[in-house]
PDB file of N, CA and C in Angstrom:
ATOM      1  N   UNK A   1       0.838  -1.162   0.000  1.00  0.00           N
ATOM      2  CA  UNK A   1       0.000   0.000   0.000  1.00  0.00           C
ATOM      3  C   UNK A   1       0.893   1.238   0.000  1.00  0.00           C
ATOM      4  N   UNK A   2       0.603   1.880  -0.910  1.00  0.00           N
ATOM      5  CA  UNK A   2       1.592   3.426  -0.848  1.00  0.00           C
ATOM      6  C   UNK A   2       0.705   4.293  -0.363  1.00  0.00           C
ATOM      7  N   UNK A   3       2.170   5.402   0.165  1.00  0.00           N
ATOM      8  CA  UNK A   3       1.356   6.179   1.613  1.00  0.00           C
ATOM      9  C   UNK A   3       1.261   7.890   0.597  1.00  0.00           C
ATOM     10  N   UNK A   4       0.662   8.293   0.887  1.00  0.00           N
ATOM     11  CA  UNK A   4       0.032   9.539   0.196  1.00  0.00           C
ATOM     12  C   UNK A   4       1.487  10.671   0.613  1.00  0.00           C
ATOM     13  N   UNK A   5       2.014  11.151   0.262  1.00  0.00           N
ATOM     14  CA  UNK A   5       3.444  12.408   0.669  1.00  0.00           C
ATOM     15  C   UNK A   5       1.818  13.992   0.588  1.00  0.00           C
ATOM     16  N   UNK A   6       2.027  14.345   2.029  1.00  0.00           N
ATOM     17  CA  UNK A   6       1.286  15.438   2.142  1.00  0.00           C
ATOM     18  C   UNK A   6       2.154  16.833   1.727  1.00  0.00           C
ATOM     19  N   UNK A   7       1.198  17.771   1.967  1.00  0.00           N
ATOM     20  CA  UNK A   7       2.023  18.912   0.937  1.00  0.00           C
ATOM     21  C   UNK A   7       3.361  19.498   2.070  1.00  0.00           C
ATOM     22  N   UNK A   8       4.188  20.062   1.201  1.00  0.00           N
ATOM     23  CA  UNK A   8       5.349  20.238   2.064  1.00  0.00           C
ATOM     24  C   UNK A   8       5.071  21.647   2.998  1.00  0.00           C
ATOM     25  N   UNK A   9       4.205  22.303   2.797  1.00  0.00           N
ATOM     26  CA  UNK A   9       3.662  23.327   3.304  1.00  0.00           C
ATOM     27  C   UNK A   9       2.971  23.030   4.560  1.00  0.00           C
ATOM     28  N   UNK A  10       3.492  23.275   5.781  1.00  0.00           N
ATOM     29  CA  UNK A  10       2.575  23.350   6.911  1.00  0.00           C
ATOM     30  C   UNK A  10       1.880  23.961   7.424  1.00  0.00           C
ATOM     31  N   UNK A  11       0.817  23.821   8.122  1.00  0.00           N
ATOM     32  CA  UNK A  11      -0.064  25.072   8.798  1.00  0.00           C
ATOM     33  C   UNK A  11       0.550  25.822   9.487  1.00  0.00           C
ATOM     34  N   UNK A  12       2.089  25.843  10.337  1.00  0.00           N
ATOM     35  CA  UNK A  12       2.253  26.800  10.909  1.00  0.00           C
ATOM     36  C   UNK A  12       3.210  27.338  10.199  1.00  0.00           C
ATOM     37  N   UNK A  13       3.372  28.646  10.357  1.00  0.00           N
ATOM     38  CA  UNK A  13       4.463  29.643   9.610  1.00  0.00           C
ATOM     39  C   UNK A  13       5.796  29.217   9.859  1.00  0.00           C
ATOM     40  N   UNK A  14       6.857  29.877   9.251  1.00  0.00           N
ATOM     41  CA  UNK A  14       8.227  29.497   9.201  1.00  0.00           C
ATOM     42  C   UNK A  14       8.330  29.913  10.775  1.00  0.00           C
ATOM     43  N   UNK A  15       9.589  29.750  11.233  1.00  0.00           N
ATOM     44  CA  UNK A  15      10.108  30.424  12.293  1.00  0.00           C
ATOM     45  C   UNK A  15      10.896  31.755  12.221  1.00  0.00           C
ATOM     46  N   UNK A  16      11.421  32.010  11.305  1.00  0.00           N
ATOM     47  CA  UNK A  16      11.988  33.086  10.502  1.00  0.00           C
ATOM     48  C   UNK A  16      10.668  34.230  10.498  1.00  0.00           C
ATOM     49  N   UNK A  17       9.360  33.852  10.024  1.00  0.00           N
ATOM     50  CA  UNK A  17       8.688  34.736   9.743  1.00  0.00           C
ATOM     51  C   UNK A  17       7.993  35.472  10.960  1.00  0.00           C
ATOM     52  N   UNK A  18       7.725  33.805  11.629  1.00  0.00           N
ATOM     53  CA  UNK A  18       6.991  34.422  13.327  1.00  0.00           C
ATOM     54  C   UNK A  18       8.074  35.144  13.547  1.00  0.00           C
ATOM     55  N   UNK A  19       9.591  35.017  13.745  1.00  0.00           N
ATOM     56  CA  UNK A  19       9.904  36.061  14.743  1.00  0.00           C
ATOM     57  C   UNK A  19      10.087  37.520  13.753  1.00  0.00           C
ATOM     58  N   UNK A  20       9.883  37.788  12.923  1.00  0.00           N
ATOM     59  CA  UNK A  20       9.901  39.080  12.000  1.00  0.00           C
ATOM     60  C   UNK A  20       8.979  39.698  12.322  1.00  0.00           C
ATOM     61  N   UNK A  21       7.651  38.740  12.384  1.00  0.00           N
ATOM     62  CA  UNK A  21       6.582  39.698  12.718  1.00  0.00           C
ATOM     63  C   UNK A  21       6.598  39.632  13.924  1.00  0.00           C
ATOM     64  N   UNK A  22       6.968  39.018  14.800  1.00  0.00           N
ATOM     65  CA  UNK A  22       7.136  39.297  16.634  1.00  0.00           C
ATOM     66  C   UNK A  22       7.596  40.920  16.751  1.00  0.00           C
ATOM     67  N   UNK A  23       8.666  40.317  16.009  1.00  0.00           N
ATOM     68  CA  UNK A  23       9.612  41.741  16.181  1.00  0.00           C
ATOM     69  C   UNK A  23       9.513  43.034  15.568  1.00  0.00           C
ATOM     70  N   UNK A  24       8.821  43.207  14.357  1.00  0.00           N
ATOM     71  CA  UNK A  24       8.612  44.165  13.936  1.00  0.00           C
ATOM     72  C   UNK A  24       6.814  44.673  13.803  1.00  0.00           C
ATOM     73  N   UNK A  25       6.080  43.367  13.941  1.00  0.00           N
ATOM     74  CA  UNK A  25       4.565  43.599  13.701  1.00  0.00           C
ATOM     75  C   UNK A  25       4.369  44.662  12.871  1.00  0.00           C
ATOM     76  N   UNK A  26       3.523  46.081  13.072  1.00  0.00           N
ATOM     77  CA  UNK A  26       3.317  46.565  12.001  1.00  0.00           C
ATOM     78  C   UNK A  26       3.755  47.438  11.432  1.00  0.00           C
ATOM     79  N   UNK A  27       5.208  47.432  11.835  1.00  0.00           N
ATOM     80  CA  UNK A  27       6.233  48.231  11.420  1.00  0.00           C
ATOM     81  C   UNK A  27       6.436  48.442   9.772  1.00  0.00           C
ATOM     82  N   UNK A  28       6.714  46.547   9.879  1.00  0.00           N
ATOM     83  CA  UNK A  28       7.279  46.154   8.518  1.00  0.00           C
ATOM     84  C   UNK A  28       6.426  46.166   7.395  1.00  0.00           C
ATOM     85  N   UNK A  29       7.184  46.912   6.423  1.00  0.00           N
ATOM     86  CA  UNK A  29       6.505  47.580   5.188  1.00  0.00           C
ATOM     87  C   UNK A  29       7.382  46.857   4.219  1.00  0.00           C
ATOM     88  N   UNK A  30       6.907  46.949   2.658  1.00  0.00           N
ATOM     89  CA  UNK A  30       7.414  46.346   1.816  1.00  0.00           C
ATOM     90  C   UNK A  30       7.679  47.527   0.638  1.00  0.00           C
ATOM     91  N   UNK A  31       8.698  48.225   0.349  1.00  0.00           N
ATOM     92  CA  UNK A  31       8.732  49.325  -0.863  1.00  0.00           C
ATOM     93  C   UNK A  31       9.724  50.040  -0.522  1.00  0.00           C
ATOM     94  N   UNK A  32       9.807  51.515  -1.311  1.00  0.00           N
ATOM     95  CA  UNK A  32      10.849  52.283  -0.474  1.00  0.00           C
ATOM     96  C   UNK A  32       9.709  53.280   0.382  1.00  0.00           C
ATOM     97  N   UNK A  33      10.604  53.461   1.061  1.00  0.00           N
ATOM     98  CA  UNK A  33       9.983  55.036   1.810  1.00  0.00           C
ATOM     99  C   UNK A  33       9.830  56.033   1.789  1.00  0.00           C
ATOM    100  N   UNK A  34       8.548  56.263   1.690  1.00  0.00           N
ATOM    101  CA  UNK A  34       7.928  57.962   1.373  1.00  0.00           C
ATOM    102  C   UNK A  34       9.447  58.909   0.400  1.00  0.00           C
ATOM    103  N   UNK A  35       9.211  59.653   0.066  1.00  0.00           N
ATOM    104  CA  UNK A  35      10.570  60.413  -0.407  1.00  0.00           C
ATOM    105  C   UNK A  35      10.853  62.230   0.673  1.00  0.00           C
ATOM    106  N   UNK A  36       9.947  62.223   1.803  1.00  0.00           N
ATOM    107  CA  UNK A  36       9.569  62.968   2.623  1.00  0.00           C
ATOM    108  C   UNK A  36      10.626  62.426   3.588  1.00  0.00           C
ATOM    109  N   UNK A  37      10.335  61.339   3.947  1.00  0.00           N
ATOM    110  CA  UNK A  37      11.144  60.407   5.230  1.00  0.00           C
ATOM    111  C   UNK A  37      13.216  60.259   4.646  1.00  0.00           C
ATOM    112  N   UNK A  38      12.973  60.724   2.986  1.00  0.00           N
ATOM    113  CA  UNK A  38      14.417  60.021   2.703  1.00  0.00           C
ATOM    114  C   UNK A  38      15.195  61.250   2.800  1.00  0.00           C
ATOM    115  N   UNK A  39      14.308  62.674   2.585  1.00  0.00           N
ATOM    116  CA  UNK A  39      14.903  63.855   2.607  1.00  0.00           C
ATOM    117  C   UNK A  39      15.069  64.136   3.974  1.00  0.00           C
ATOM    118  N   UNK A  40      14.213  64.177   5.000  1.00  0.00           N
ATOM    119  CA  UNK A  40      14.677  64.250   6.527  1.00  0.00           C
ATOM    120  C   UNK A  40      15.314  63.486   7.088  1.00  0.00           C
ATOM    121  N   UNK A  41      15.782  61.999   6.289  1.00  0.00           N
ATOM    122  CA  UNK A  41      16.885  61.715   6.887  1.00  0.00           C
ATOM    123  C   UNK A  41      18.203  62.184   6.509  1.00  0.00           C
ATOM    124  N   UNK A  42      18.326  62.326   5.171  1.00  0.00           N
ATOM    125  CA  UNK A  42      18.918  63.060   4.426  1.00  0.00           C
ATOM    126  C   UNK A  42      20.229  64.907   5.242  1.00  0.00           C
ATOM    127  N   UNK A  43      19.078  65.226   5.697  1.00  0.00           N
ATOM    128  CA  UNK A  43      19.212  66.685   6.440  1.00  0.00           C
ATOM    129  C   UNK A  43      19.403  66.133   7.773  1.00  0.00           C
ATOM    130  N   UNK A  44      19.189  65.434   8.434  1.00  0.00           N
ATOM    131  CA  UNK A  44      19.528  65.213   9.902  1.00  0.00           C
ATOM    132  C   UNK A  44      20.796  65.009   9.943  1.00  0.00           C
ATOM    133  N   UNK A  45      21.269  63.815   8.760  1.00  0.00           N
ATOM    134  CA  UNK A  45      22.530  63.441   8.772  1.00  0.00           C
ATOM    135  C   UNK A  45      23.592  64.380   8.547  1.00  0.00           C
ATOM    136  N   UNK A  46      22.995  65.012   7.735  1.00  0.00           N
ATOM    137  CA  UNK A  46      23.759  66.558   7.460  1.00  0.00           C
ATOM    138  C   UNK A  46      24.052  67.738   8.465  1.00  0.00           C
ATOM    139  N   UNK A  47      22.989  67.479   9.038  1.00  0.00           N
ATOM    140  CA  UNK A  47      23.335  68.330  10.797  1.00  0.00           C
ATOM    141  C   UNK A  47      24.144  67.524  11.170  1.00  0.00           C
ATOM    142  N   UNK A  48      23.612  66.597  11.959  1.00  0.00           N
ATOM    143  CA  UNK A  48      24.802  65.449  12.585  1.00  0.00           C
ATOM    144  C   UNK A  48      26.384  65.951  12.351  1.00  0.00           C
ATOM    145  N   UNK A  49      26.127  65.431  11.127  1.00  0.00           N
ATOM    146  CA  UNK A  49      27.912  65.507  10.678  1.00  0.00           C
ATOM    147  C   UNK A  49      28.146  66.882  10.868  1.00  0.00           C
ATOM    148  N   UNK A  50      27.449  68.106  10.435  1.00  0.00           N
ATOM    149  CA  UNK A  50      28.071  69.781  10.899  1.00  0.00           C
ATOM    150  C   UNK A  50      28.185  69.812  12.305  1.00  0.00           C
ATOM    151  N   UNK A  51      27.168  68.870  13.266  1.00  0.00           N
ATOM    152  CA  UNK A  51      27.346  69.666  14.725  1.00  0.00           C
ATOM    153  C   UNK A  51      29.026  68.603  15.191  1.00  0.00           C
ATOM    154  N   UNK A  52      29.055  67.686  14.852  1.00  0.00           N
ATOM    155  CA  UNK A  52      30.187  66.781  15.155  1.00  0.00           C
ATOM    156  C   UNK A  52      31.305  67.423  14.524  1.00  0.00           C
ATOM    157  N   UNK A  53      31.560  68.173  13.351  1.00  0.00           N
ATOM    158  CA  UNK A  53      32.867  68.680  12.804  1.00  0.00           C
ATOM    159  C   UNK A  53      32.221  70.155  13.269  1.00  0.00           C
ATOM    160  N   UNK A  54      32.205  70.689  13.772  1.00  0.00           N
ATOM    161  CA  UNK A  54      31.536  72.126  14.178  1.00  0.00           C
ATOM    162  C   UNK A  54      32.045  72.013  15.569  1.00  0.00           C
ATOM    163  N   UNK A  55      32.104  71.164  16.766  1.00  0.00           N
ATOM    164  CA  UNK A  55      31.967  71.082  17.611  1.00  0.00           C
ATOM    165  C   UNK A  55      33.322  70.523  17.808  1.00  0.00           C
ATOM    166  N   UNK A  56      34.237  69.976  17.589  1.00  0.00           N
ATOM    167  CA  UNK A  56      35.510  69.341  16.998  1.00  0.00           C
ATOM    168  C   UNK A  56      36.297  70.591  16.751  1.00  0.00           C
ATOM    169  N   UNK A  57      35.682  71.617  15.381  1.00  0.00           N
ATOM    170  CA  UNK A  57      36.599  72.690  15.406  1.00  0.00           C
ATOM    171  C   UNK A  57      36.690  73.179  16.297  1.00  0.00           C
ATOM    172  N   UNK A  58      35.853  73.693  17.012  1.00  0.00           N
ATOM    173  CA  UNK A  58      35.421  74.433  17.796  1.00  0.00           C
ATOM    174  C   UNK A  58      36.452  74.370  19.305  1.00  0.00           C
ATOM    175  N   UNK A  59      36.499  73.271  19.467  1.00  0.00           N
ATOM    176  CA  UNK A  59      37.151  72.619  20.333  1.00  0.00           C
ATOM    177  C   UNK A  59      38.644  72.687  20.167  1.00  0.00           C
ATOM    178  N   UNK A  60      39.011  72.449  19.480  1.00  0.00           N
ATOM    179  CA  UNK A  60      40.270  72.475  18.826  1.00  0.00           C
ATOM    180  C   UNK A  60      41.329  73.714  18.794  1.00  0.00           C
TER     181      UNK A  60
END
């Protein structure tokens, strides 16, 4: 009697995926980001780096 091979797909999710969504729930998005969010990061970093070499000269 041959035994039936069930589908390789199980009812429960990967483990990889549960903990992605543990960890990020509805954080995680799929695309790029807004182009609003890429320019303010954009300019923060740009402060950043002036107050760190600003503050360095300054010092100096």
């Amino acid at each position: 009697m041959r035994r039936r091979r069930g589908s390789s797909l199980s009812a429960e999710p990967d483990p990889m995926q549960h903990l992605r969504a543990t960890v990020w729930g509805p954080a995680e998005f799929v695309g790029l980001p807004p182009r609003r969010l890429v320019a303010e990061g954009i300019f923060v970093g740009i402060l950043g780096v002036g107050a760190i070499t600003g503050t360095t000269l300054f010092g100096a």
